[in-house]
PDB file of N, CA and C in Angstrom:
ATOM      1  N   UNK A   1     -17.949 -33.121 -11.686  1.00  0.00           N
ATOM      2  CA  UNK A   1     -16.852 -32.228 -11.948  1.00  0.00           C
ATOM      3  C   UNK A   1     -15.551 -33.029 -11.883  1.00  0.00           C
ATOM      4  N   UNK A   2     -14.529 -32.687 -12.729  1.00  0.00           N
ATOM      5  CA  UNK A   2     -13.278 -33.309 -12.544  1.00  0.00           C
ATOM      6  C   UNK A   2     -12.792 -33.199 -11.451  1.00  0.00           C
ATOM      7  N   UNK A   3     -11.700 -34.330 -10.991  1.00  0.00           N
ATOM      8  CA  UNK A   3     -10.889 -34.319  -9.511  1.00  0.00           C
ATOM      9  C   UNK A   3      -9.859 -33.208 -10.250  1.00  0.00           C
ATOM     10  N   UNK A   4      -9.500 -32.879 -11.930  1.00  0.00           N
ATOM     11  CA  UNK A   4      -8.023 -32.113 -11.410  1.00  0.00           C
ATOM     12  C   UNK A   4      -8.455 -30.673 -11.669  1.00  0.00           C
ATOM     13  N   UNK A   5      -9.559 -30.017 -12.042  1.00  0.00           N
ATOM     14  CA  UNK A   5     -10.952 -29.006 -11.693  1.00  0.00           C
ATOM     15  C   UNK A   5     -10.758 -28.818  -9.767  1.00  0.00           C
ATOM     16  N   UNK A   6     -11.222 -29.628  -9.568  1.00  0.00           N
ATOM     17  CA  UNK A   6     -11.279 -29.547  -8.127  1.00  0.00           C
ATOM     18  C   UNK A   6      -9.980 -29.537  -7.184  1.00  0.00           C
ATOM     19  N   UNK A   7      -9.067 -29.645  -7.707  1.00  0.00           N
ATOM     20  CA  UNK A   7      -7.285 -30.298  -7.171  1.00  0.00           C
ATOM     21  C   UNK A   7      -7.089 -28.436  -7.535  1.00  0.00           C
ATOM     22  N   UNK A   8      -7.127 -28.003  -8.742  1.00  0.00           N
ATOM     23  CA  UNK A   8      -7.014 -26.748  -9.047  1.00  0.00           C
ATOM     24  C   UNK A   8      -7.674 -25.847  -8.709  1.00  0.00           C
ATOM     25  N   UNK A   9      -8.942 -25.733  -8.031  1.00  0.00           N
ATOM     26  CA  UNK A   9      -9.592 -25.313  -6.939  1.00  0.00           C
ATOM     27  C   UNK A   9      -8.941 -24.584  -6.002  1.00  0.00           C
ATOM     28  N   UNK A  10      -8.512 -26.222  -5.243  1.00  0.00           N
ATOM     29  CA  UNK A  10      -8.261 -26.260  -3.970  1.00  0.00           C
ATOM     30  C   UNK A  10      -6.805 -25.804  -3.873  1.00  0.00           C
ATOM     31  N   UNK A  11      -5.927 -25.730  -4.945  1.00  0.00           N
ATOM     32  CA  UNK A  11      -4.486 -25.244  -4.417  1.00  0.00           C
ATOM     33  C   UNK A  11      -4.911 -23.733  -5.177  1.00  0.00           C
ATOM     34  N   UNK A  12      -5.510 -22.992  -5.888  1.00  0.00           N
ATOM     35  CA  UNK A  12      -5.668 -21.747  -6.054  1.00  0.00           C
ATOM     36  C   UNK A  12      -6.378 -20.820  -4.513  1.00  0.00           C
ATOM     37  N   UNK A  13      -7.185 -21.845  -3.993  1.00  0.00           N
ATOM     38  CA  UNK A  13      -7.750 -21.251  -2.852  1.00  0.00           C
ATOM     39  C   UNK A  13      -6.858 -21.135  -1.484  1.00  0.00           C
ATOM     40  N   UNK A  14      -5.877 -22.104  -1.431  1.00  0.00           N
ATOM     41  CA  UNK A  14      -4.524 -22.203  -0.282  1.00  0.00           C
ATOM     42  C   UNK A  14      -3.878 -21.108  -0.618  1.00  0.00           C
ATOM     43  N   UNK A  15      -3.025 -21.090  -1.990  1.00  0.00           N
ATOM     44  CA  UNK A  15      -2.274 -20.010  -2.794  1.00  0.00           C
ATOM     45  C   UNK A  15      -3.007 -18.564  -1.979  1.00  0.00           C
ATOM     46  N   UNK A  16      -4.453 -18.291  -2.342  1.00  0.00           N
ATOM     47  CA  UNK A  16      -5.207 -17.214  -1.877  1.00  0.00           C
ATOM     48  C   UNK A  16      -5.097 -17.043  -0.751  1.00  0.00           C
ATOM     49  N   UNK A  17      -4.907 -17.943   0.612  1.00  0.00           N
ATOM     50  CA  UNK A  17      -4.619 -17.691   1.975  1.00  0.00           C
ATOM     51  C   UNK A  17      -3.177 -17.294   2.063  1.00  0.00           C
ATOM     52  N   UNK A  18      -2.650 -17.681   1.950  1.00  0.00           N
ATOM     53  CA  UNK A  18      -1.030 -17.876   1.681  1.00  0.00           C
ATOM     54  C   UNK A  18      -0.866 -16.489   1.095  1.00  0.00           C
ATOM     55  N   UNK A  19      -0.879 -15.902   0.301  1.00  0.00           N
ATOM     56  CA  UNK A  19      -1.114 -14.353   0.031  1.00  0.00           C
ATOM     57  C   UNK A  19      -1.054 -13.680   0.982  1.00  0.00           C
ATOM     58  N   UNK A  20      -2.605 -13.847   1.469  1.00  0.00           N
ATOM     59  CA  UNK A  20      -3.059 -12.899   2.398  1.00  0.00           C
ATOM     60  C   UNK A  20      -1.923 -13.179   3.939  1.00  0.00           C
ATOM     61  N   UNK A  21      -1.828 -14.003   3.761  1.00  0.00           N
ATOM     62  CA  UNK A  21      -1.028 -14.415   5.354  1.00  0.00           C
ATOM     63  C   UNK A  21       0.454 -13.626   4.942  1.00  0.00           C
ATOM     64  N   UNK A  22       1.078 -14.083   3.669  1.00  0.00           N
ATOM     65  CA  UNK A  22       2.044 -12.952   3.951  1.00  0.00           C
ATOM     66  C   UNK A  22       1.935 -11.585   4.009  1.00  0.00           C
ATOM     67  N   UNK A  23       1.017 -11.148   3.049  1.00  0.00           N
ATOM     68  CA  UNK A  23       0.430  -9.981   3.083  1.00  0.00           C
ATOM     69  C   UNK A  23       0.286  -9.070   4.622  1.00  0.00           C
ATOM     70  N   UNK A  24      -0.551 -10.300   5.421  1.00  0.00           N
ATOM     71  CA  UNK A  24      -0.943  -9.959   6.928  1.00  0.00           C
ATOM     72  C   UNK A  24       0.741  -9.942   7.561  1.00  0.00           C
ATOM     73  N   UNK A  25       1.385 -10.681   7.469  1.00  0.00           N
ATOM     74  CA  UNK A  25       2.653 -10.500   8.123  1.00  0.00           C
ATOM     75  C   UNK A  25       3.802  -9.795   7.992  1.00  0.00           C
ATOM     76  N   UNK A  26       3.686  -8.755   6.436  1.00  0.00           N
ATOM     77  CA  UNK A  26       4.605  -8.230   6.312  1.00  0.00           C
ATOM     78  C   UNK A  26       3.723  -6.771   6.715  1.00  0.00           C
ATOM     79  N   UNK A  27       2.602  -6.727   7.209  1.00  0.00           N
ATOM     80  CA  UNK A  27       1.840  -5.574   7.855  1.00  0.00           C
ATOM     81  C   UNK A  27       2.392  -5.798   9.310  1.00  0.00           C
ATOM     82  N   UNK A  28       2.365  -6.837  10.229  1.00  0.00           N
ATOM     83  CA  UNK A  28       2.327  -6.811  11.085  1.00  0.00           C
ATOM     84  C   UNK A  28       4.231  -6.865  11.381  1.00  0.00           C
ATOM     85  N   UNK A  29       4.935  -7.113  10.329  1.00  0.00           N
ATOM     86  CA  UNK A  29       6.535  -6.631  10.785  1.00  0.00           C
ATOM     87  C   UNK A  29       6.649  -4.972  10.763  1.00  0.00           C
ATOM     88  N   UNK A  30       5.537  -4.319   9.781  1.00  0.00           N
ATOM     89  CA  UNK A  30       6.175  -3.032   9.314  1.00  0.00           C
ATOM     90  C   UNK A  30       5.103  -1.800  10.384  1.00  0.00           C
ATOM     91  N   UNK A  31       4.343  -2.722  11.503  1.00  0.00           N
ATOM     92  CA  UNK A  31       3.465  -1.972  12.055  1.00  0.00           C
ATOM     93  C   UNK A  31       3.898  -1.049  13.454  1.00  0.00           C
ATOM     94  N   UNK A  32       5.243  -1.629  13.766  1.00  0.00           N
ATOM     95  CA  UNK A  32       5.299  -0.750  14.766  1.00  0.00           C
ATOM     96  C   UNK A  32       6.315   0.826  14.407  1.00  0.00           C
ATOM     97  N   UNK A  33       7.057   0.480  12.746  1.00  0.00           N
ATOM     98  CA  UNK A  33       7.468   1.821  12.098  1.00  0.00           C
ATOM     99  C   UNK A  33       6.081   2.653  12.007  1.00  0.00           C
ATOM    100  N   UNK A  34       4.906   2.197  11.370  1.00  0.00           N
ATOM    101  CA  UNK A  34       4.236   3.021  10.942  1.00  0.00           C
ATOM    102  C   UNK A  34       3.118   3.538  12.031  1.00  0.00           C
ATOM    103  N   UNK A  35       2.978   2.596  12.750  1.00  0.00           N
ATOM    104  CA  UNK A  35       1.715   3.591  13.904  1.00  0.00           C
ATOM    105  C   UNK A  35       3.015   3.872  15.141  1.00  0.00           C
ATOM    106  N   UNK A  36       4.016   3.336  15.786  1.00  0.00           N
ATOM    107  CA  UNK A  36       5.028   3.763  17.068  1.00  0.00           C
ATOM    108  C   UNK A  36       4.446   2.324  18.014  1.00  0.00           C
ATOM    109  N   UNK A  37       5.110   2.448  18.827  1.00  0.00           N
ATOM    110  CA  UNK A  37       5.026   1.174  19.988  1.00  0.00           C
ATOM    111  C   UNK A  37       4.367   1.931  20.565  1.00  0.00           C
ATOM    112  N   UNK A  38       3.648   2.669  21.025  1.00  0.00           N
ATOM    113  CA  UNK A  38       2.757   3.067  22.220  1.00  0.00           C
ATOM    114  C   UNK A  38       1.633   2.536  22.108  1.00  0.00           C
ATOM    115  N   UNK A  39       1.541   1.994  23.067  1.00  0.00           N
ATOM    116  CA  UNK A  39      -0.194   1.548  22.771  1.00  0.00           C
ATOM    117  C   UNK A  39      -1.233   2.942  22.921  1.00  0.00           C
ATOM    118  N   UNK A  40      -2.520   2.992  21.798  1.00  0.00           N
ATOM    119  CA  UNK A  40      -3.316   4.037  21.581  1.00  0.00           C
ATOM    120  C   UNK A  40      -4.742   3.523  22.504  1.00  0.00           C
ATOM    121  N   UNK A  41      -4.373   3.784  23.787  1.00  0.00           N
ATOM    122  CA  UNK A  41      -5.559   3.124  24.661  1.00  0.00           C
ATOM    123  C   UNK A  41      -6.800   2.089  23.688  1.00  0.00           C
ATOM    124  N   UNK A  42      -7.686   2.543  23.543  1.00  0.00           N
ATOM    125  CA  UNK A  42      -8.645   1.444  23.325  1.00  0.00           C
ATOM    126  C   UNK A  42      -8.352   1.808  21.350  1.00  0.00           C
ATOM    127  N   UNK A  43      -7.943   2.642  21.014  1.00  0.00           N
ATOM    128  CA  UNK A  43      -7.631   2.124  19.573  1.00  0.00           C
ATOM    129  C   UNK A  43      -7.225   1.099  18.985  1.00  0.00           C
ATOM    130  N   UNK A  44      -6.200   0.283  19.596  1.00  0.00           N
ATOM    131  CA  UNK A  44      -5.339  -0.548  19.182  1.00  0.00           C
ATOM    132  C   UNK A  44      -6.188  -1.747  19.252  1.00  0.00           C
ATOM    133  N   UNK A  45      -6.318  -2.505  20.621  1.00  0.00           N
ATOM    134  CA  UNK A  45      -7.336  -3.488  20.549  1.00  0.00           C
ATOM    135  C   UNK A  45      -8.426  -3.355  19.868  1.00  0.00           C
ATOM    136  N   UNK A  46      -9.073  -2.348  19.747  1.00  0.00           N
ATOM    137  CA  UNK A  46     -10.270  -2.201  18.526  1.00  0.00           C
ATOM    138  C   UNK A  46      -9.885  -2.676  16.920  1.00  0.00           C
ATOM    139  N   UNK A  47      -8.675  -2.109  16.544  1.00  0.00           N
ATOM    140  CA  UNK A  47      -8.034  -2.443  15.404  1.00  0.00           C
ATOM    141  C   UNK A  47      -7.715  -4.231  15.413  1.00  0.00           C
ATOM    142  N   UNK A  48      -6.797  -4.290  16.330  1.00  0.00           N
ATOM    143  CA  UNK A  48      -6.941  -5.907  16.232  1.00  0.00           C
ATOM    144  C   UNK A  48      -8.083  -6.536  16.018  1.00  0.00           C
ATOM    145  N   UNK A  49      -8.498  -6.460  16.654  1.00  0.00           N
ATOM    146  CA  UNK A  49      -9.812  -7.321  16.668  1.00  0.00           C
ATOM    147  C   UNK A  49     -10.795  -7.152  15.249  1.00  0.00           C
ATOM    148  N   UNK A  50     -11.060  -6.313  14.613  1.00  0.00           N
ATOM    149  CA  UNK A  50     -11.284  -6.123  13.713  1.00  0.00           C
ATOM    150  C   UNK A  50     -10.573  -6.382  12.159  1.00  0.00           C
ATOM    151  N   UNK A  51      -9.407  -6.859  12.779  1.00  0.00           N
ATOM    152  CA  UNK A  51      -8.617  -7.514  11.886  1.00  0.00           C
ATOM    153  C   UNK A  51      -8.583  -9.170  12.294  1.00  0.00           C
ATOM    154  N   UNK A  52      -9.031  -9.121  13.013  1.00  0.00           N
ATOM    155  CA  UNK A  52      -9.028 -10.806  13.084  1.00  0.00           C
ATOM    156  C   UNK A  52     -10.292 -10.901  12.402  1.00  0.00           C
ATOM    157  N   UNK A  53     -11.338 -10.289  13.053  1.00  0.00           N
ATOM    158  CA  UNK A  53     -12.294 -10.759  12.443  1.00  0.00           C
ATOM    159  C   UNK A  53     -12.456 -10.842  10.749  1.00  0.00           C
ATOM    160  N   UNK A  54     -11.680  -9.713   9.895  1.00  0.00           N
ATOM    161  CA  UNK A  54     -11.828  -9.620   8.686  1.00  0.00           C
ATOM    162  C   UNK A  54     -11.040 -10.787   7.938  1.00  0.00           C
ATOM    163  N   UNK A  55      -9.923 -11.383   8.778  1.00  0.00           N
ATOM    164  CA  UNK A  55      -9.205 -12.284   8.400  1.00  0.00           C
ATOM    165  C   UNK A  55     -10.007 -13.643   8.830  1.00  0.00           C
ATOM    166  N   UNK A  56     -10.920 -13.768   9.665  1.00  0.00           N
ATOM    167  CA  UNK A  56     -11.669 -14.760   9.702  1.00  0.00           C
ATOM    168  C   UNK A  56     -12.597 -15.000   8.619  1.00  0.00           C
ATOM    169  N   UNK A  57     -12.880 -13.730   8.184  1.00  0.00           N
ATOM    170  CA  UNK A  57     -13.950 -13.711   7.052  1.00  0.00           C
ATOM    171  C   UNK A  57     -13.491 -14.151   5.645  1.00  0.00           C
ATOM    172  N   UNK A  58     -12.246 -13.467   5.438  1.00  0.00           N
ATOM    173  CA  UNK A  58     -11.694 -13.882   4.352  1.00  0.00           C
ATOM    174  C   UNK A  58     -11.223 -15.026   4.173  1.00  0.00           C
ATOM    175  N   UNK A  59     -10.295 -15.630   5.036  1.00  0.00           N
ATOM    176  CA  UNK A  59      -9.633 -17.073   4.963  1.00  0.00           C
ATOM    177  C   UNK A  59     -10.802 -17.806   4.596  1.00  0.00           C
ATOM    178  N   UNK A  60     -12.246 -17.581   5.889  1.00  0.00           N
ATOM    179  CA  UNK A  60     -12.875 -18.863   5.875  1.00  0.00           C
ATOM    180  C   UNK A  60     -13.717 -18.987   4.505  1.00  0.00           C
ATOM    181  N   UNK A  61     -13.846 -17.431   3.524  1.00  0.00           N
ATOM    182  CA  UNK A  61     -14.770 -17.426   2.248  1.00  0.00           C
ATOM    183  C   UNK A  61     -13.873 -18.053   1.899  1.00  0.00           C
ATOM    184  N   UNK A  62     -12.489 -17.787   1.174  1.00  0.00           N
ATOM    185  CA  UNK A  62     -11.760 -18.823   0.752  1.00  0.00           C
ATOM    186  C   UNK A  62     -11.607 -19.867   0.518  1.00  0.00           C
ATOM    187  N   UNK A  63     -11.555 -20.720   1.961  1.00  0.00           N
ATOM    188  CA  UNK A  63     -11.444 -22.001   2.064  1.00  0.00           C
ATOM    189  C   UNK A  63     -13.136 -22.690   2.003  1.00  0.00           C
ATOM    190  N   UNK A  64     -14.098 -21.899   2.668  1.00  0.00           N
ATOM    191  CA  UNK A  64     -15.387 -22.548   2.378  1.00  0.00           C
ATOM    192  C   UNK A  64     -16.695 -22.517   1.667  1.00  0.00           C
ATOM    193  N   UNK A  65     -16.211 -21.423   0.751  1.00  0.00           N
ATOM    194  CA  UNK A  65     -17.440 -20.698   0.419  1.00  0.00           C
ATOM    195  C   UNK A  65     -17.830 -21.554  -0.977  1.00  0.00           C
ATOM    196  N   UNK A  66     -16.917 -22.173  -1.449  1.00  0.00           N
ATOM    197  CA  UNK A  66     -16.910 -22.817  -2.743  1.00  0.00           C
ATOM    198  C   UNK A  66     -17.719 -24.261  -2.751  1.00  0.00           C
ATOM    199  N   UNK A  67     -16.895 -24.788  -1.503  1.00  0.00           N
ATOM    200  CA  UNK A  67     -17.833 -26.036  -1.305  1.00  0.00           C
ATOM    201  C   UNK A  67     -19.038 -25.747  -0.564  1.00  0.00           C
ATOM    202  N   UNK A  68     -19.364 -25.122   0.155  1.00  0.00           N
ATOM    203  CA  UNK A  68     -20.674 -24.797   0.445  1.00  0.00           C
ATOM    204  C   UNK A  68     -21.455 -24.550  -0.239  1.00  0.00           C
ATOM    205  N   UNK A  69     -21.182 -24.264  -1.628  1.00  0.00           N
ATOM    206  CA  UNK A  69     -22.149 -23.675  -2.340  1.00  0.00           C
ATOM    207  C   UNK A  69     -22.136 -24.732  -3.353  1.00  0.00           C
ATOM    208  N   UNK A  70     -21.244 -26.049  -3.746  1.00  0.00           N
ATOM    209  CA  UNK A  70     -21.235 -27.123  -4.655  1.00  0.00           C
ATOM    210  C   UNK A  70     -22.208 -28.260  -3.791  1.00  0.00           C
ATOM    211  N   UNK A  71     -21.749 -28.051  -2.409  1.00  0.00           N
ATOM    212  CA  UNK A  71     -22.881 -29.270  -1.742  1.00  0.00           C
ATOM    213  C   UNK A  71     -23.960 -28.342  -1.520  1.00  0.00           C
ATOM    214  N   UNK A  72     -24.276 -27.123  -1.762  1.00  0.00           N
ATOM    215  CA  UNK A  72     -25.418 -26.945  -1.585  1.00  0.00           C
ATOM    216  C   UNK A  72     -26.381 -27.020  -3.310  1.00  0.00           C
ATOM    217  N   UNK A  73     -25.445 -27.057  -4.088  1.00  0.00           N
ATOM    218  CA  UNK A  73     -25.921 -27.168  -5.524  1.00  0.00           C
ATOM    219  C   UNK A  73     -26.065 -28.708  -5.702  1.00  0.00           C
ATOM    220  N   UNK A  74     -26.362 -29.357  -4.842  1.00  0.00           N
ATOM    221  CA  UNK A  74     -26.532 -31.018  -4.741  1.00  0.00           C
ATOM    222  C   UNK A  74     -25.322 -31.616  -5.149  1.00  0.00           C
ATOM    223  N   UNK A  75     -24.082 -31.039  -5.446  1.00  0.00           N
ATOM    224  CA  UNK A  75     -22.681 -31.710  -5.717  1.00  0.00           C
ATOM    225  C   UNK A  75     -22.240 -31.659  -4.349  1.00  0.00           C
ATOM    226  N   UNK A  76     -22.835 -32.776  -3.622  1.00  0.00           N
ATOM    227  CA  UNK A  76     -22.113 -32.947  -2.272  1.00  0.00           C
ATOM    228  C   UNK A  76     -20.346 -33.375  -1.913  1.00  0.00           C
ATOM    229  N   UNK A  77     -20.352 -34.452  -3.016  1.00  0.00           N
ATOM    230  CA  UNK A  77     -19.114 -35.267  -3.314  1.00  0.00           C
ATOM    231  C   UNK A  77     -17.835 -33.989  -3.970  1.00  0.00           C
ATOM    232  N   UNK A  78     -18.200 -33.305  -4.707  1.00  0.00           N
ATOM    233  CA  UNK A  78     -17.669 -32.340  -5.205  1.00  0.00           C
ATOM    234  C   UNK A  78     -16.990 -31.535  -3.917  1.00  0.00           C
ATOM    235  N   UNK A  79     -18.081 -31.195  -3.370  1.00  0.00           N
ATOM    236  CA  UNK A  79     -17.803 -29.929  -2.548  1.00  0.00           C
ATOM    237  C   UNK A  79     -17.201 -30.411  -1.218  1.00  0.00           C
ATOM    238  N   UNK A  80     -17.519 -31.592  -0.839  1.00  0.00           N
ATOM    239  CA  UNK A  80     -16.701 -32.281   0.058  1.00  0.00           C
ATOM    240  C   UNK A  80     -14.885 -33.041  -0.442  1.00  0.00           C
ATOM    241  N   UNK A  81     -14.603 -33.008  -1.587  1.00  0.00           N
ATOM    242  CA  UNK A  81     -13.419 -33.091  -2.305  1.00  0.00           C
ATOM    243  C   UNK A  81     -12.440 -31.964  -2.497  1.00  0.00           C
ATOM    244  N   UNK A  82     -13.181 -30.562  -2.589  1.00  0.00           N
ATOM    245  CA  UNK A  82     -12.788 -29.413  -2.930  1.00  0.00           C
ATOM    246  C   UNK A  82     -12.257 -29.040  -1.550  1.00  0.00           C
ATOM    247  N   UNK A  83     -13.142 -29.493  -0.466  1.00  0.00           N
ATOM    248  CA  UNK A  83     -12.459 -28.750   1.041  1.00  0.00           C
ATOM    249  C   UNK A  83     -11.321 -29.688   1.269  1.00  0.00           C
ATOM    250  N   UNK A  84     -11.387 -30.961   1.133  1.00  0.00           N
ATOM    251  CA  UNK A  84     -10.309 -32.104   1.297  1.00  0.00           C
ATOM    252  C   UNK A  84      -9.184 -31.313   0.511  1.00  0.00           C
ATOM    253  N   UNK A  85      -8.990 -31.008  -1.078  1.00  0.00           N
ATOM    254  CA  UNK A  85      -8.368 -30.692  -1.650  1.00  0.00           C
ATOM    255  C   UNK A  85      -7.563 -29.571  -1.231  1.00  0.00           C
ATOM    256  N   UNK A  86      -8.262 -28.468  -0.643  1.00  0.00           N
ATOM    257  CA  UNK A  86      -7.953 -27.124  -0.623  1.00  0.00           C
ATOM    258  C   UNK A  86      -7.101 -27.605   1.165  1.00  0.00           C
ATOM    259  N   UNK A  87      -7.695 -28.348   1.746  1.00  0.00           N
ATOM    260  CA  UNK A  87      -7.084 -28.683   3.272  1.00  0.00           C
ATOM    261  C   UNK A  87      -5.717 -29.106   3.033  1.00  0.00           C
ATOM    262  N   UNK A  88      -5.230 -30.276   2.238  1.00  0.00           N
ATOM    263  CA  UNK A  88      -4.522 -30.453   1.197  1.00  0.00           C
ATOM    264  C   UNK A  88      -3.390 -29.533   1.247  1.00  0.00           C
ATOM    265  N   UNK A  89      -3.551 -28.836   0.122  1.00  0.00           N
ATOM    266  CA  UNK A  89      -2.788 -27.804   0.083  1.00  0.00           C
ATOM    267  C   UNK A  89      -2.597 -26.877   0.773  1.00  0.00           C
ATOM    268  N   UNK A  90      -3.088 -26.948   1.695  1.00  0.00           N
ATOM    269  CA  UNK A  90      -2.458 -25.745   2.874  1.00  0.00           C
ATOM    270  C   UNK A  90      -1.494 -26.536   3.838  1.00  0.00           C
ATOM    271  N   UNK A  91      -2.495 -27.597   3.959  1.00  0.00           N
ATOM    272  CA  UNK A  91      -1.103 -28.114   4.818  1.00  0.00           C
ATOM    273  C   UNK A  91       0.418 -28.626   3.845  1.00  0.00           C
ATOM    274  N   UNK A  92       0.483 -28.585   2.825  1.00  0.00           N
ATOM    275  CA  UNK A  92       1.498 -28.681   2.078  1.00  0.00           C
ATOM    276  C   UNK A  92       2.220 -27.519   2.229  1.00  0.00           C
ATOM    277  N   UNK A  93       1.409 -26.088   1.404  1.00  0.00           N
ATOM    278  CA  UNK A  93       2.226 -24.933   2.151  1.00  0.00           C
ATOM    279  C   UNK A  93       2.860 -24.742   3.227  1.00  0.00           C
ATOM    280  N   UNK A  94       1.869 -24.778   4.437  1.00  0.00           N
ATOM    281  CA  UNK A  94       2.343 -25.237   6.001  1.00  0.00           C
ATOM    282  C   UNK A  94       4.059 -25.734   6.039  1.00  0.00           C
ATOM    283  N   UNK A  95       3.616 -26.935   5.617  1.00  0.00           N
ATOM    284  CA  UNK A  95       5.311 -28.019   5.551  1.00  0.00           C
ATOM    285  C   UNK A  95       6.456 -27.073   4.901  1.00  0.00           C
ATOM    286  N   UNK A  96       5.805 -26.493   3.798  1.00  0.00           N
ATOM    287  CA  UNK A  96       6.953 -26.027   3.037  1.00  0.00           C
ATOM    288  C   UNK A  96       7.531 -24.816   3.650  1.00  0.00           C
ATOM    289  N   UNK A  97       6.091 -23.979   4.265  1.00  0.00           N
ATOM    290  CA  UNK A  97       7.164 -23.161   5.232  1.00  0.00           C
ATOM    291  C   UNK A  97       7.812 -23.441   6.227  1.00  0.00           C
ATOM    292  N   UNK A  98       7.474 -24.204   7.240  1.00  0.00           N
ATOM    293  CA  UNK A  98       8.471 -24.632   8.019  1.00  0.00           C
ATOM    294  C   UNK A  98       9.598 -25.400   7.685  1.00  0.00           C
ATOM    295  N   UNK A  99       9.687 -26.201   6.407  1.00  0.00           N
ATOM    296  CA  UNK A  99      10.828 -26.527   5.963  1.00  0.00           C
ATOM    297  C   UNK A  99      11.584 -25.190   5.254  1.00  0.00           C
ATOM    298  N   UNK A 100      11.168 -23.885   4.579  1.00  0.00           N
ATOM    299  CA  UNK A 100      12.135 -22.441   4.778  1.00  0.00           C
ATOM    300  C   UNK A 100      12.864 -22.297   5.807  1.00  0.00           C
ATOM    301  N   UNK A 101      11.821 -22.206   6.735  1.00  0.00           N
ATOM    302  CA  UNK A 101      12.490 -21.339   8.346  1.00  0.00           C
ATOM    303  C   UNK A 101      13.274 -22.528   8.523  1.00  0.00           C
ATOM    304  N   UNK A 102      13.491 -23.905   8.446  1.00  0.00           N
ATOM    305  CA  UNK A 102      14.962 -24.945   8.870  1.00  0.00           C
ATOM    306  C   UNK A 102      15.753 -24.576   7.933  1.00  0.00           C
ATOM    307  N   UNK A 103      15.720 -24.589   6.496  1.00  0.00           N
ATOM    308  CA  UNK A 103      16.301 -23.978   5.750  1.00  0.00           C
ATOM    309  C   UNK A 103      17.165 -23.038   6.103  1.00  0.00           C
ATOM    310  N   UNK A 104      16.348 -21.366   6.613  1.00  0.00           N
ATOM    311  CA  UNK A 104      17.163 -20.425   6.735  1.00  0.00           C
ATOM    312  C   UNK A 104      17.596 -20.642   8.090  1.00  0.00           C
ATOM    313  N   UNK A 105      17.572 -21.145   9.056  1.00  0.00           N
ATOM    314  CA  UNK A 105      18.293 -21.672  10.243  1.00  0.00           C
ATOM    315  C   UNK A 105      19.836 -21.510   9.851  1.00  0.00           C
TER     316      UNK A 105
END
């Protein structure tokens, strides 16, 4: 498979976290308008947690489900390039947001 196949991969699959993470964070700015600050005894921690876990599920299909399934299709090199790639670009995102937040400083 091509490296820029696989380069395009791996920054469509960061892009896809990066979504969801703002996605997840503009839930978690707008969450105490929409449920109140009281904590709902064992509701609340139930909800968390169930949101981590779904966000574990998703990030990690994201980031691993592609190469797992290229090194498991005997494209080891592939699928070990694609996680490099996609690692890559997140930590690029990463940088770029923390270079925003100095930015908006």
């Amino acid at each position: 498979m091509k490296n820029s196949t696989l380069i395009r991969w791996g920054i469509t699959h960061a892009v896809g976290v990066l979504i969801y993470v703002i996605l997840l964070a503009t839930f978690f700015n707008q969450a105490n308008g929409w449920f109140g600050e009281e904590d709902k005894d064992i509701v609340t921690p139930v909800a968390a947690i169930m949101l981590f876990i779904f966000s574990a599920l998703l990030t990690g299909g994201l980031v691993l489900a592609k190469p797992i399934m290229l090194y498991i299709d005997g494209q080891k090199k592939d699928g070990f390039k694609l996680l490099l790639f996609t690692g890559i670009s997140m930590f690029a995102l990463t940088i770029l947001a923390f270079s925003v937040l100095l930015i908006m400083r």
